[in-house]
Protein backbone atom coordinates (compact mmCIF):
# COMPACT_ATOMS: atom_id res chain seq x y z
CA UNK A 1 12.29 -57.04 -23.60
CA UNK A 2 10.03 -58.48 -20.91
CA UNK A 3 6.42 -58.36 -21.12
CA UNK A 4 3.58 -58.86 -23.66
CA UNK A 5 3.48 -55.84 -26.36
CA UNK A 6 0.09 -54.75 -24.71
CA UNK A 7 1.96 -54.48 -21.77
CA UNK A 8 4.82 -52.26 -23.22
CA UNK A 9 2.23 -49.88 -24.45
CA UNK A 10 0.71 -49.77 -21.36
CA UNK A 11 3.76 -48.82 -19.38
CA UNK A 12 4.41 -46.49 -22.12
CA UNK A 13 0.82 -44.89 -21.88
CA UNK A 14 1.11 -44.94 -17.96
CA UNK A 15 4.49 -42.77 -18.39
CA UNK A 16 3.15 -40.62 -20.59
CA UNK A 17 -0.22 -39.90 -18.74
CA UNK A 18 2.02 -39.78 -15.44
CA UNK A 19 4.36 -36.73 -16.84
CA UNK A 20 0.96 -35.10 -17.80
CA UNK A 21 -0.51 -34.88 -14.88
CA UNK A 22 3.17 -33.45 -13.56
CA UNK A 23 3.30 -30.77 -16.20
CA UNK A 24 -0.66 -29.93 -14.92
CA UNK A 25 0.01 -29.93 -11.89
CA UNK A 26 3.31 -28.13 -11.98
CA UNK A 27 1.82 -24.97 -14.24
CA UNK A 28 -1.14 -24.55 -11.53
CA UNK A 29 1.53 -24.09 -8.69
CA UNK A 30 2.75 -21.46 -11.05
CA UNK A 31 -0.02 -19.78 -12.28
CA UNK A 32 -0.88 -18.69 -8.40
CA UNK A 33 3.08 -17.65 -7.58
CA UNK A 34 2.80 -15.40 -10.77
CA UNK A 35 -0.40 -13.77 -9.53
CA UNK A 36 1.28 -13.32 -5.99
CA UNK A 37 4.23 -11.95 -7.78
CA UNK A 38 2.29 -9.19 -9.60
CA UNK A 39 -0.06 -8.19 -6.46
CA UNK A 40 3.09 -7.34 -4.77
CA UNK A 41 4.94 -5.39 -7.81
CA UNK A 42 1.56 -3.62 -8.09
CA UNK A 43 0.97 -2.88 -4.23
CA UNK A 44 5.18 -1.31 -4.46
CA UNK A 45 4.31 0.48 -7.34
CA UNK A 46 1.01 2.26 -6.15
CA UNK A 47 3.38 3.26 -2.62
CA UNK A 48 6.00 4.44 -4.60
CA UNK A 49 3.45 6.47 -6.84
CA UNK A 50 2.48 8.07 -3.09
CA UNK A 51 5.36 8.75 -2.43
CA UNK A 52 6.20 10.28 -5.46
CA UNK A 53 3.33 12.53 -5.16
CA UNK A 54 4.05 13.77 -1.83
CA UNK A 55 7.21 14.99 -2.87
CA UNK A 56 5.94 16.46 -5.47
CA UNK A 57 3.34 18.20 -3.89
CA UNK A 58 5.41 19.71 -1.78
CA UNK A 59 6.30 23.37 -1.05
CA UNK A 60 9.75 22.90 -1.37
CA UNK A 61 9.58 21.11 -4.35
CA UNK A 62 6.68 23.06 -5.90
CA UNK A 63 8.41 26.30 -5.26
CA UNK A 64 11.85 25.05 -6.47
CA UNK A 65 9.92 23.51 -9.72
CA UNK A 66 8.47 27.44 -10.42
CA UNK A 67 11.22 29.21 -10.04
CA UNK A 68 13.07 26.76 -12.53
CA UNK A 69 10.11 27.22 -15.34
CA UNK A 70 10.74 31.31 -14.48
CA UNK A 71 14.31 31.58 -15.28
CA UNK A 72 13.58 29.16 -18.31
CA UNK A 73 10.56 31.39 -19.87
CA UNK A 74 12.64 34.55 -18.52
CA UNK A 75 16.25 33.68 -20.00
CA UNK A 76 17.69 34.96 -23.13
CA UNK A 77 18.96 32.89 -26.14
């Protein structure tokens, strides 16, 4: 082994403060694509919610829903 043992521990401390500041810097990249991530799922989910209520809304759907619940509370068992 070259070098003093001072110096081994200081290359040793150097690596280890080096893949720190990796590991720090590599969870903040993260942290924003996760936020990005979830703005989008949430901005899908709140069109698809729209949507969902439009066609629910509808005449043809609201009329086709009624008649359903009729023959259901109308039927015989």
């Amino acid at each position: 082994m070259s070098g003093t043992r001072w110096e081994r521990s200081y290359g040793r401390l150097r690596a280890g403060a080096l893949h720190y500041v990796r590991v720090v810097r590599s969870a903040r990249r993260d942290a924003g694509m996760v936020s990005a991530e979830y703005a989008v799922g949430l901005v899908a989910a709140v069109g698809f919610a729209g949507l969902l209520y439009q066609v629910m809304t509808s005449d043809a759907v609201q009329s086709a829903l009624q008649s359903l619940v009729a023959k259901a509370l109308h039927g015989s068992f």
